[in-house]
C-alpha atoms as a PDB file:
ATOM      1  CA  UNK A   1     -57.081  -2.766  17.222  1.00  0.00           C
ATOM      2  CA  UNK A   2     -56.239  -4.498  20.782  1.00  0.00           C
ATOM      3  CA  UNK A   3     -54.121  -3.382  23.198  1.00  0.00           C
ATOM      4  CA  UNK A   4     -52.586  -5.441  25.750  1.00  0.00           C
ATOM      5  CA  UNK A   5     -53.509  -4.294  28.778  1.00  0.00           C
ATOM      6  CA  UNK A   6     -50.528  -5.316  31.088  1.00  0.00           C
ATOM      7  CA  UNK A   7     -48.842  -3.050  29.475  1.00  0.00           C
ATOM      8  CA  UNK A   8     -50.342  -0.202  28.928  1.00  0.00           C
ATOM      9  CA  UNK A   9     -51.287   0.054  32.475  1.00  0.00           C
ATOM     10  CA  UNK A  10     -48.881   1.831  34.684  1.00  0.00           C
ATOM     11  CA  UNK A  11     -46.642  -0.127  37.471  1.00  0.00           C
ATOM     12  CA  UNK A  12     -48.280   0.871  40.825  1.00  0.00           C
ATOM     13  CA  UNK A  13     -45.842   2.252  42.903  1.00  0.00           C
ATOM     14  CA  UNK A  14     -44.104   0.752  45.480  1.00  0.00           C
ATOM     15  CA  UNK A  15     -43.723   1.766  49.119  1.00  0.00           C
ATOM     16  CA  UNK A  16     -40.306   3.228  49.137  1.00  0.00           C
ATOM     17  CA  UNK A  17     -38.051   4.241  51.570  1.00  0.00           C
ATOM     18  CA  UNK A  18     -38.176   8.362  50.642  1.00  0.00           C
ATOM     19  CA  UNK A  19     -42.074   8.011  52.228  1.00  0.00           C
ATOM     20  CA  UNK A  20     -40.398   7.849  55.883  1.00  0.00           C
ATOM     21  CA  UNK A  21     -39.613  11.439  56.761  1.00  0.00           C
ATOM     22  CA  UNK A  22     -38.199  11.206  60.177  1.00  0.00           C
ATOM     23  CA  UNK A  23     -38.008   8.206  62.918  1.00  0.00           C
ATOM     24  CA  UNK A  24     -37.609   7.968  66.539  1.00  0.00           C
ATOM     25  CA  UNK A  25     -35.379   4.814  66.789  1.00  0.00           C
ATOM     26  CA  UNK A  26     -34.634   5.974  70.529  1.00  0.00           C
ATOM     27  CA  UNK A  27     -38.235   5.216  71.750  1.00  0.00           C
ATOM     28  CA  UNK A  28     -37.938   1.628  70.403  1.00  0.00           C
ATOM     29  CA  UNK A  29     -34.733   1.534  73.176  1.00  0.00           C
ATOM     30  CA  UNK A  30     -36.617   3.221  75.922  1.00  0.00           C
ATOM     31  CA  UNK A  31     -40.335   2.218  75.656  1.00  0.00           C
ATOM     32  CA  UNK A  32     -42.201  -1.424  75.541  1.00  0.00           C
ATOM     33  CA  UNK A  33     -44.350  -0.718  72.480  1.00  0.00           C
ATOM     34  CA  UNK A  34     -47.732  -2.687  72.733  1.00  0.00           C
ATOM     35  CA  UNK A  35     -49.900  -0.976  70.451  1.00  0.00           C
ATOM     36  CA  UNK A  36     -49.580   1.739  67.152  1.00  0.00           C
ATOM     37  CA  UNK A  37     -52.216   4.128  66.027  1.00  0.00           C
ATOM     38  CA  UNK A  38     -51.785   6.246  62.765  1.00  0.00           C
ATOM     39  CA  UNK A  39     -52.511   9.589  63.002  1.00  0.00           C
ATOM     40  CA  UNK A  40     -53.180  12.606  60.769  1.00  0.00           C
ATOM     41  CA  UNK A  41     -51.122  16.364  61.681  1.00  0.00           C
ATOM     42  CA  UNK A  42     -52.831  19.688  61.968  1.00  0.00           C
ATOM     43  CA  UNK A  43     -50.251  21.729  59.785  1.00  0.00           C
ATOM     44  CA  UNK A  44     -49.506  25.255  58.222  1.00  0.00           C
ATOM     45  CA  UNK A  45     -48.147  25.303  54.812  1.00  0.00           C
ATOM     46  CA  UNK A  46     -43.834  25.889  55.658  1.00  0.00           C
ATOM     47  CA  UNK A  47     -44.220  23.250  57.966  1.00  0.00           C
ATOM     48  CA  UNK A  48     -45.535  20.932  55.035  1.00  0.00           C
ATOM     49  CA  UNK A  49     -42.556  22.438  52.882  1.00  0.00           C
ATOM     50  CA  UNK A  50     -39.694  21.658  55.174  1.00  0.00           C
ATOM     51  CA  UNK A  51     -41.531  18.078  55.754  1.00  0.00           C
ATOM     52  CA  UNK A  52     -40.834  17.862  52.343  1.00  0.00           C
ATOM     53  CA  UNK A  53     -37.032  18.493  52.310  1.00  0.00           C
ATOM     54  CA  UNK A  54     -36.901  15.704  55.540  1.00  0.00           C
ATOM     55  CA  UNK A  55     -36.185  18.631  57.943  1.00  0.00           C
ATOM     56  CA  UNK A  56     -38.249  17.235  60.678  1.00  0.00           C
ATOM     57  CA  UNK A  57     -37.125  15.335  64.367  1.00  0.00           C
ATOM     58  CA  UNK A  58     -38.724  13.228  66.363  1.00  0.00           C
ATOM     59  CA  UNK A  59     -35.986  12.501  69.212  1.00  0.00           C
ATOM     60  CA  UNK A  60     -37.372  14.685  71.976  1.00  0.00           C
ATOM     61  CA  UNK A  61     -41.313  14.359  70.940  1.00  0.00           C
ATOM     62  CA  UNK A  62     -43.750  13.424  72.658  1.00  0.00           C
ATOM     63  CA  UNK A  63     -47.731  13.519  72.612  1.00  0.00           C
ATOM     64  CA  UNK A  64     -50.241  14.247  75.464  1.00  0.00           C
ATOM     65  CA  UNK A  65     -54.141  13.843  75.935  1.00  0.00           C
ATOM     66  CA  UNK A  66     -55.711  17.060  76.821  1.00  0.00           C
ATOM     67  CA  UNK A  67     -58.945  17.994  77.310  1.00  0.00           C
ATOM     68  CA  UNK A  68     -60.249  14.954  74.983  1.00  0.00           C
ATOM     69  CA  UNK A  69     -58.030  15.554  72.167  1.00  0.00           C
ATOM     70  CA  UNK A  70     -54.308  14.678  71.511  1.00  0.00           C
ATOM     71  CA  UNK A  71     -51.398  16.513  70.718  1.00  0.00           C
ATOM     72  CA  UNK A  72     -48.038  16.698  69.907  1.00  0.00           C
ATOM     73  CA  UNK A  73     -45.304  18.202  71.942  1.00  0.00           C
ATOM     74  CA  UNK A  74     -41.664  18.960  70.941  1.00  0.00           C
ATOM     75  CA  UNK A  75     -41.762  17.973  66.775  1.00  0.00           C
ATOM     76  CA  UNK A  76     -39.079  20.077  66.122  1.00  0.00           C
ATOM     77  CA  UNK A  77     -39.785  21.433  62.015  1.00  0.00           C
ATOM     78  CA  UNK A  78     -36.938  23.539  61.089  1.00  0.00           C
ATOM     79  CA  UNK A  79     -38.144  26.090  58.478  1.00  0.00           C
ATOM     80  CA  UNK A  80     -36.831  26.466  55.793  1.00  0.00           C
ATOM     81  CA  UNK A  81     -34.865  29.578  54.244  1.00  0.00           C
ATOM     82  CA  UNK A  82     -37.242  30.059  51.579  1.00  0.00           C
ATOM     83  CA  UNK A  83     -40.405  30.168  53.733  1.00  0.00           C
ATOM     84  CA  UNK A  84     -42.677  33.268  53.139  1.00  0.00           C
ATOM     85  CA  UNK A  85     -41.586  36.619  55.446  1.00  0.00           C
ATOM     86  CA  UNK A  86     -44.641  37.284  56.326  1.00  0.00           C
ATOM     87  CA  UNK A  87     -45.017  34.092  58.668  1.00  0.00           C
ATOM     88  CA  UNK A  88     -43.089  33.804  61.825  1.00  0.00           C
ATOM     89  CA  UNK A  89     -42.104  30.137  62.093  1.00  0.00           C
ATOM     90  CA  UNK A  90     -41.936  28.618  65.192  1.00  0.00           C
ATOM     91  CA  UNK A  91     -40.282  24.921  64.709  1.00  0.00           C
ATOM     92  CA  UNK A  92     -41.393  23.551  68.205  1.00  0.00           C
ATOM     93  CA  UNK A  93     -44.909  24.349  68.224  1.00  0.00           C
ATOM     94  CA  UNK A  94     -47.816  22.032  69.557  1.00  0.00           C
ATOM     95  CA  UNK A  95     -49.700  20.559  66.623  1.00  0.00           C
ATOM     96  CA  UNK A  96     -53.028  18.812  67.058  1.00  0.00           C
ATOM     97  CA  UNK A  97     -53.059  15.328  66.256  1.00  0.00           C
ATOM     98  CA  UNK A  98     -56.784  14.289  63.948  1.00  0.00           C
ATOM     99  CA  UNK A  99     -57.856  11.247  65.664  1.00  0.00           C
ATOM    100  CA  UNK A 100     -61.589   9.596  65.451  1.00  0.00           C
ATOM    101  CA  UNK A 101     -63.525  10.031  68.252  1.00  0.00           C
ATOM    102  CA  UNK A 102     -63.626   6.551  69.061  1.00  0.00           C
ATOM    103  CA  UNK A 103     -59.271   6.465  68.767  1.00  0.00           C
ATOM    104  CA  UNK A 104     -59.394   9.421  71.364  1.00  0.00           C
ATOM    105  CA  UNK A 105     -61.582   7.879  73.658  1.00  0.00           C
ATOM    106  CA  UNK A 106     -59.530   4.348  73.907  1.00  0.00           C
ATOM    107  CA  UNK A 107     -56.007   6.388  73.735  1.00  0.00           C
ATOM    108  CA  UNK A 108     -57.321   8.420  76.788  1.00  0.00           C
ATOM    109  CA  UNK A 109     -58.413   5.412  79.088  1.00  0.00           C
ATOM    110  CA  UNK A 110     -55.328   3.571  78.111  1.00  0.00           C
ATOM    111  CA  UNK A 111     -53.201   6.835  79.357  1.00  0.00           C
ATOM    112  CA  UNK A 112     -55.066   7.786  82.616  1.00  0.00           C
ATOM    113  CA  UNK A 113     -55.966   4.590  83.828  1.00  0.00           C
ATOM    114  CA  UNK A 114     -53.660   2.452  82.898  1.00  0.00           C
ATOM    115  CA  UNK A 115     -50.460   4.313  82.880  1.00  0.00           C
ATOM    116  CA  UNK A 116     -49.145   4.183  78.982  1.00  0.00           C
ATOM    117  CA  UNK A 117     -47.321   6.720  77.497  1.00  0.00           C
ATOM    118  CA  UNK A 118     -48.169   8.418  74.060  1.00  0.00           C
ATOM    119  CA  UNK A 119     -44.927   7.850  71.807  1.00  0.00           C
ATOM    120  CA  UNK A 120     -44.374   8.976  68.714  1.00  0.00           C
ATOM    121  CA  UNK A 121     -42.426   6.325  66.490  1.00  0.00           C
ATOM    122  CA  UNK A 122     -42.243   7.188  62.878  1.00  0.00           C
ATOM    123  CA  UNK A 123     -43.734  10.492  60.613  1.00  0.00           C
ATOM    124  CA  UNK A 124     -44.077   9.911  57.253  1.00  0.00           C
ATOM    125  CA  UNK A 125     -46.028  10.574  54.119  1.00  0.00           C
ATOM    126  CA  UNK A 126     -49.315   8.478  53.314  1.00  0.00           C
ATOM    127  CA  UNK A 127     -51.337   9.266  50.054  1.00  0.00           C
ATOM    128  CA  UNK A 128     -49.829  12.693  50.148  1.00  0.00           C
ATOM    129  CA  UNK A 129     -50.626  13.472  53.760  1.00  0.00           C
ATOM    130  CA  UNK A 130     -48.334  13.387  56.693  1.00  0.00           C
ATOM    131  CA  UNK A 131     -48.852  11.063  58.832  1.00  0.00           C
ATOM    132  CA  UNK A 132     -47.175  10.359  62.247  1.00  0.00           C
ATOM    133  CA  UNK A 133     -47.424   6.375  63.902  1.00  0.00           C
ATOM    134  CA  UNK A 134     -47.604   6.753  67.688  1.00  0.00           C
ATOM    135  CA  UNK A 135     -46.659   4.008  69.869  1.00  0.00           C
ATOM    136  CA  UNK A 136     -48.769   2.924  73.184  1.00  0.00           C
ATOM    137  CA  UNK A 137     -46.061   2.140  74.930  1.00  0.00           C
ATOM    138  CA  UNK A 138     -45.063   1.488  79.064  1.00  0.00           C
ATOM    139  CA  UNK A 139     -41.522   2.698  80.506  1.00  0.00           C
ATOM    140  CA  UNK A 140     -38.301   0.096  80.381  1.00  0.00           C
ATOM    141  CA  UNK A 141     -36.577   0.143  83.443  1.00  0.00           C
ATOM    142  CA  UNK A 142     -32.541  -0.054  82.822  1.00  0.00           C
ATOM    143  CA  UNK A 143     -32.276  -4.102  83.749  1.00  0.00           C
ATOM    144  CA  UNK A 144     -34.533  -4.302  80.605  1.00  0.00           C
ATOM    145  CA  UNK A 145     -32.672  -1.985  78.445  1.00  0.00           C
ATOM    146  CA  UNK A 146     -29.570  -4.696  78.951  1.00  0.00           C
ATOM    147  CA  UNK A 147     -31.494  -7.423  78.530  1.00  0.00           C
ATOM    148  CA  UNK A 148     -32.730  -6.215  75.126  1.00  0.00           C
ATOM    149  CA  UNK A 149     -28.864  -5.156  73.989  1.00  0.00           C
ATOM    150  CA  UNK A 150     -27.626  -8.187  75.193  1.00  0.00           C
ATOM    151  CA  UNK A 151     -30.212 -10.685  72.876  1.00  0.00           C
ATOM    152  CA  UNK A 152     -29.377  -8.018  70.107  1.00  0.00           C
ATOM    153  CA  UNK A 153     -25.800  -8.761  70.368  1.00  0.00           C
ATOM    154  CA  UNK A 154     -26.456 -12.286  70.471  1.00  0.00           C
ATOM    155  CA  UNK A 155     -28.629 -12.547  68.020  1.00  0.00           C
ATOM    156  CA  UNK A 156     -25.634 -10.707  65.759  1.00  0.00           C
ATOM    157  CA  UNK A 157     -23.169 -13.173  66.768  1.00  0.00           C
ATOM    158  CA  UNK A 158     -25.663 -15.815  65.840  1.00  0.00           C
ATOM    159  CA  UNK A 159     -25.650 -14.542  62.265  1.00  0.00           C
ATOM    160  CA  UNK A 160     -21.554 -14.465  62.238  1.00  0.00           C
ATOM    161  CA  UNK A 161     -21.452 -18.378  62.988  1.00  0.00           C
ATOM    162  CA  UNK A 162     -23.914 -18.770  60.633  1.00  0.00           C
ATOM    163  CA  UNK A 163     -22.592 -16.678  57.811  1.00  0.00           C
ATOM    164  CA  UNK A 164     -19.197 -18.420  58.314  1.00  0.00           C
ATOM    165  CA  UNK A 165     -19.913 -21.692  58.494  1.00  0.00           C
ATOM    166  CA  UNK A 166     -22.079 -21.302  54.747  1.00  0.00           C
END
């Protein structure tokens, strides 16, 4: 007996937007972002859990080089109701960020010598694992910050014409 193979197999699945757990969209307003890095959390389990229910924030975040390793400042977690009594939760804590060696060393010349900032952009899930995307990023000054809203608006109005001339 044959079976056909196409479909039998299952459909792999597709990146979907329930992967993204939370997203700093105000970074991409107040940072130049010339570079991204994917990087791996050092987590305890309730954390993990209220990752899970999307009951993480990114808005005031940011992530430092100390010492030779990175981490990340100001991830507020809330915990959730259900978390275990014997742990005391603390949703701000500092959480290591797993980096190679070789990541570390180019993220820490890039900071001290150069000037960039460390930004986190995006946390989400990856193969199971939380993930965070930081963002190399230099400082927009406020002429910049216009410039950008004005092209956006532009570009918006652009679409209008088009849409109504179609």
């Amino acid at each position: 007996m044959q079976y056909n193979v196409t479909t039998m197999a299952k459909s792999p699945k597709s990146k979907s937007a329930d992967a993204t757990i939370a997203d700093n969209r105000k970074a991409r307003h107040d940072y130049h972002i010339e570079d991204h890095l994917e990087a791996g959390l050092s987590l305890e389990g309730w954390e993990v859990k209220s990752m899970r229910a999307g009951k993480a924030n990114l808005t005031e975040a940011y992530a430092i080089m100390k010492n030779g390793e990175a981490f990340l400042i100001g991830c507020h977690i809330s915990p959730l109701p259900t978390a275990s009594t014997h742990v005391n939760p603390d949703p701000t804590r500092t959480r290591k960020l797993l980096l190679n060696r070789y990541e570390l060393d180019r993220l820490t010349g890039a900071v001290d010598r150069k000037g960039y900032t460390l930004v986190p952009l995006s946390l989400y899930w990856n193969k199971g694992r939380a993930k965070l995307r930081l963002g190399l990023a230099k400082g927009k000054k406020q002429h910049d910050k216009r410039a950008d809203a004005k092209d956006r608006d532009w570009k918006r109005q652009q679409a209008r014409i088009l849409k109504s001339k179609s």
